[in-house]
Protein backbone atom coordinates (compact mmCIF):
# COMPACT_ATOMS: atom_id res chain seq x y z
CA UNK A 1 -15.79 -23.25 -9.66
CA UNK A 2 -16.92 -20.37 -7.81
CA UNK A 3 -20.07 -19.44 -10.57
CA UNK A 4 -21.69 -17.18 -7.23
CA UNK A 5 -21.79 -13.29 -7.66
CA UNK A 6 -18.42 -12.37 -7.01
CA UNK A 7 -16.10 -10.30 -10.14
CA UNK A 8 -13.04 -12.80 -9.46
CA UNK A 9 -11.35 -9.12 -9.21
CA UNK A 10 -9.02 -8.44 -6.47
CA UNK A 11 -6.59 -5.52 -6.07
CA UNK A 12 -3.61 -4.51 -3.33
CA UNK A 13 -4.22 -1.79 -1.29
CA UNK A 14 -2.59 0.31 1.00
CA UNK A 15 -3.74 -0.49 4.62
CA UNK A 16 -3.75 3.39 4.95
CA UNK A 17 -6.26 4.09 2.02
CA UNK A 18 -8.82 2.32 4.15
CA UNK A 19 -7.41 3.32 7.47
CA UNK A 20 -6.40 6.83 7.79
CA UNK A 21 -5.78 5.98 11.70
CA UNK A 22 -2.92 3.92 10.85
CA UNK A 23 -0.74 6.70 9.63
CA UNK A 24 1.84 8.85 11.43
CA UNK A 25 0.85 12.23 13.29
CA UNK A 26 -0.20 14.85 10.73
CA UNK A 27 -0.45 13.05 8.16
CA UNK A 28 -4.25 11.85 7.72
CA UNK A 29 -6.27 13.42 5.63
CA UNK A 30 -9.48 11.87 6.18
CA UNK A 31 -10.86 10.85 9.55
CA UNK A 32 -11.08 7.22 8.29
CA UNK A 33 -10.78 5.71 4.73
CA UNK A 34 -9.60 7.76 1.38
CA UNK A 35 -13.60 7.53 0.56
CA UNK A 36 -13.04 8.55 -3.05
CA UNK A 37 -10.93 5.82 -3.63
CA UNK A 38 -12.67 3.63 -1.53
CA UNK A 39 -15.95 4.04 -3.27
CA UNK A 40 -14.65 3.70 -6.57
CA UNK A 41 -13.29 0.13 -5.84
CA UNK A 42 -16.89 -0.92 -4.44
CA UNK A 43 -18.43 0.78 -7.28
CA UNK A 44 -16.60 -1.22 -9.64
CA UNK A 45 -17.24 -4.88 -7.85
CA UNK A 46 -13.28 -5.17 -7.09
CA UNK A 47 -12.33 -7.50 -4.41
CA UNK A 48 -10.45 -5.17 -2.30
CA UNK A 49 -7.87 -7.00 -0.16
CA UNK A 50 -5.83 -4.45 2.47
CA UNK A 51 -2.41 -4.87 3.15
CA UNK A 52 -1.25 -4.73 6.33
CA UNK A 53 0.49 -1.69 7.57
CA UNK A 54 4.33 -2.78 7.74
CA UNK A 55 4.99 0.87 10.20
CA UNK A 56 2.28 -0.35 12.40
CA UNK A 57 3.08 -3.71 12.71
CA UNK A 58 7.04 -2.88 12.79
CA UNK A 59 6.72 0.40 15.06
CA UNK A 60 3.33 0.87 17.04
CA UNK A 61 0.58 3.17 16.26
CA UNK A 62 2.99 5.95 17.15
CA UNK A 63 6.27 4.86 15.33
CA UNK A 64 8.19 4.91 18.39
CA UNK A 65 8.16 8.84 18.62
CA UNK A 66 9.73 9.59 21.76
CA UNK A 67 7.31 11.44 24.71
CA UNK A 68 7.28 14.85 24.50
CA UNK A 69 8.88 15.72 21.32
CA UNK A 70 7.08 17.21 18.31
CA UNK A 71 9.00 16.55 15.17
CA UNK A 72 7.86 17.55 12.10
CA UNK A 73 6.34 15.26 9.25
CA UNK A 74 9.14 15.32 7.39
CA UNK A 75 12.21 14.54 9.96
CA UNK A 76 9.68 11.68 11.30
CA UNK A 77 9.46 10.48 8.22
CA UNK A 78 12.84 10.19 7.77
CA UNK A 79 13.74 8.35 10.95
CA UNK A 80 10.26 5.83 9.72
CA UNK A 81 12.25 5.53 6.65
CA UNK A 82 15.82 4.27 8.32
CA UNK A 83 13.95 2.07 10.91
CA UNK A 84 11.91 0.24 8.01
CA UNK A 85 15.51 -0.79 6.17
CA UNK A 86 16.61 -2.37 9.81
CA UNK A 87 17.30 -6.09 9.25
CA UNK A 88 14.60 -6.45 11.49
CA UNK A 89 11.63 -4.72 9.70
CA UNK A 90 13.07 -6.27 6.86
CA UNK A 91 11.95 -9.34 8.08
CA UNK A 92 8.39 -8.57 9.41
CA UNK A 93 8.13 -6.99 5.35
CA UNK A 94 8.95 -10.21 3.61
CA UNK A 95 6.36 -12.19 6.14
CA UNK A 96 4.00 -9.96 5.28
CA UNK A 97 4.43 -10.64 1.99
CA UNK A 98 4.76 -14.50 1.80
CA UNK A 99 1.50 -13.81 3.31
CA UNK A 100 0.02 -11.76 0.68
CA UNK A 101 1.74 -13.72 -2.34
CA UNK A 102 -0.11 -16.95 -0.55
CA UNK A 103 -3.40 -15.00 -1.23
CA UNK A 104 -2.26 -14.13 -4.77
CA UNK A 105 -1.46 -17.18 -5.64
CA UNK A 106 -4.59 -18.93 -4.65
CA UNK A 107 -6.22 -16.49 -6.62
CA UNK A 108 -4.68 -17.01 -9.67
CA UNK A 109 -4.70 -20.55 -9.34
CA UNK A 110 -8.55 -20.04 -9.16
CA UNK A 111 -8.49 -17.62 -12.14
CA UNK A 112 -9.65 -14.74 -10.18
CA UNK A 113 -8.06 -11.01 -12.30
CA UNK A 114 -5.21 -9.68 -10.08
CA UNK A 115 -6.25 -6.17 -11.01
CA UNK A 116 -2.98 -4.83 -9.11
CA UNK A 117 -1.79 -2.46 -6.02
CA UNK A 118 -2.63 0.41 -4.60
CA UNK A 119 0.18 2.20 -2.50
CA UNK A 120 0.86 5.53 -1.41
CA UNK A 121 3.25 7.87 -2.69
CA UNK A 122 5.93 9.77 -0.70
CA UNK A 123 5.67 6.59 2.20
CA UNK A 124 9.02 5.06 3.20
CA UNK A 125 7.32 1.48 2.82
CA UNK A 126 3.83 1.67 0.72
CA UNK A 127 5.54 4.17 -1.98
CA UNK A 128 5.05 2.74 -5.41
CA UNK A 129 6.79 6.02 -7.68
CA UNK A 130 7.93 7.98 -4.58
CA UNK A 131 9.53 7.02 -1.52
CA UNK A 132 10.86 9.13 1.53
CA UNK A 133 14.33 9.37 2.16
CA UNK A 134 16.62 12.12 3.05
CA UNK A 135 14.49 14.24 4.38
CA UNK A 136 12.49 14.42 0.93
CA UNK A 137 10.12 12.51 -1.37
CA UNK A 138 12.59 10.78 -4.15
CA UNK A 139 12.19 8.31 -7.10
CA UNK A 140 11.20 5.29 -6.28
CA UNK A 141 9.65 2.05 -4.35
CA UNK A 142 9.20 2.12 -0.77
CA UNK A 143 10.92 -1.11 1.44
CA UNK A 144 7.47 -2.77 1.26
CA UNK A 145 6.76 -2.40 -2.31
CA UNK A 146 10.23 -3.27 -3.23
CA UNK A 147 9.91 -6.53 -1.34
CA UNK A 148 6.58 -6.91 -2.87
CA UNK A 149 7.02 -6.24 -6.14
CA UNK A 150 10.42 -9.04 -6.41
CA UNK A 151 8.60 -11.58 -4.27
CA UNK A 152 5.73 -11.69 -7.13
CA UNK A 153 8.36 -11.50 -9.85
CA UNK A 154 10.16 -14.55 -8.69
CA UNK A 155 6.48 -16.41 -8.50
CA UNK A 156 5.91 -15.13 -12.12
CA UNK A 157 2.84 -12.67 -10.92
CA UNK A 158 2.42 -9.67 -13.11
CA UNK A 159 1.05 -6.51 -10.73
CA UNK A 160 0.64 -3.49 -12.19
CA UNK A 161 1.13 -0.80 -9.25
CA UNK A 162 0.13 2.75 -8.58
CA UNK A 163 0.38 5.28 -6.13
CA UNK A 164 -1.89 7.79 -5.24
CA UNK A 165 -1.63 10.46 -2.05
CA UNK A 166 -4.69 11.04 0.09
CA UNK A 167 -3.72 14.85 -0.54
CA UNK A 168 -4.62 15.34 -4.34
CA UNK A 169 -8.07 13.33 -4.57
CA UNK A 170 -8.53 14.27 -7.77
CA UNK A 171 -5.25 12.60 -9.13
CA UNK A 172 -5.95 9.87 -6.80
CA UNK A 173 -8.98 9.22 -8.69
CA UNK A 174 -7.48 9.35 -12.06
CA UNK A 175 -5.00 6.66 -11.22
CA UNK A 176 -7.18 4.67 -9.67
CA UNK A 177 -9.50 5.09 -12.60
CA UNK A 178 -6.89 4.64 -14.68
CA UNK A 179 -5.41 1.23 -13.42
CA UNK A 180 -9.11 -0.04 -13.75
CA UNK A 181 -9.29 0.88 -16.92
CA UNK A 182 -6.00 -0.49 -18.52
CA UNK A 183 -5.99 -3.62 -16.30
CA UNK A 184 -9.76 -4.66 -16.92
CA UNK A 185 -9.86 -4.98 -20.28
C-alpha cells in the first residue's frame, strides 16, 4: 500500500519551530518558522507533522499575562511552567497526545519510519533535555514531552527526541542533522 511518492518518513515537531507566533513575548526569534530547521526537514522528504502548542491551547496566545505588566522572560516562564503542571493542563496534554499517538500508530501500522521529535529546549512543556523551572533552565523533559514520551512507551513506540533552541541555529542544525542521520539508516 501507499507505492505513491511519499518517504513513509514522519517526525514530531514543536508547533513553535514552524510557528514562531505561538511563543510567549520575547521570545521569537524568527518572524515565522525556525527556517533552518524547517528547510532541512523538506530537504530531506520528511513528513513533518506539528504538534500542537499545549501553552496556546492551555493559556491563550498571551499566557494569561495580566494587562499592563511587563515581566521578564524568565519570571513568565516560570509562572507558564506552574500553570502547565495544573491538573487541568494536565489534561488538555494527555488529549493532545492520545491524539498524536493515534497518528503514530496508524503510521506504524502502515510501516511509515517514525523518524522522531523535535522539541525545544529550555520550554516548560516542549523541552526534551531542558525544561524551565525555578526561575532557570534545568535537566530535563518538559510536562508535554514527559506525557509524550510515557504515552508512546506504554504503546511500545520507540521515539528518539531532540531539542534544539531557535537561538543557536547552528546547533539546531547539527541535531537536527544529527537525528536524521542516526535514525535513517
Amino acid at each position: 500500500m501507499f507505492d505513491d511518492k511519499r518517504s513513509k518518513k514522519v517526525l514530531l515537531i514543536a508547533h513553535c519551530i514552524l510557528n514562531q507566533n505561538a511563543k510567549i513575548n520575547h521570545c521569537a526569534h524568527y518572524p515565522g518558522a525556525i527556517r533552518e530547521v524547517a528547510q532541512i526537514l523538506i530537504d530531506a522528504g520528511i513528513g513533518i507533522l506539528q504538534m500542537p502548542c499545549p501553552e496556546l491551547l492551555c493559556l491563550g496566545i498571551d499566557r494569561q499575562v495580566k494587562s499592563g505588566l511587563h515581566p521578564t522572560v524568565e519570571s513568565e516562564d516560570t509562572r507558564v511552567a506552574r500553570r502547565m503542571n495544573e491538573d487541568q493542563a494536565i489534561t488538555i496534554c494527555r488529549k493532545i497526545v492520545d491524539d498524536l499517538v493515534y497518528q503514530l500508530v496508524e503510521y506504524r501500522k502502515n510501516e511509515f519510519k517514525l523518524v522522531g521529535v523535535i522539541g525545544i529546549n529550555g520550554s516548560p512543556t516542549c523541552g526534551v533535555e531542558t525544561t524551565w523551572t525555578n526561575n532557570q533552565d534545568t535537566q530535563g523533559a518538559g510536562v508535554f514531552i514527559q506525557i509524550l514520551d510515557e504515552e508512546c512507551r506504554k504503546r511500545g513506540i520507540s521515539l528518539a527526541m531532540r531539542g534544539i533552541k531557535a537561538y543557536e541555529p547552528l546547533r539546531a542544525i547539527a541535531t537536527v542533522v544529527n537525528l536524521l542521520e542516526n535514525t535513517l539508516v
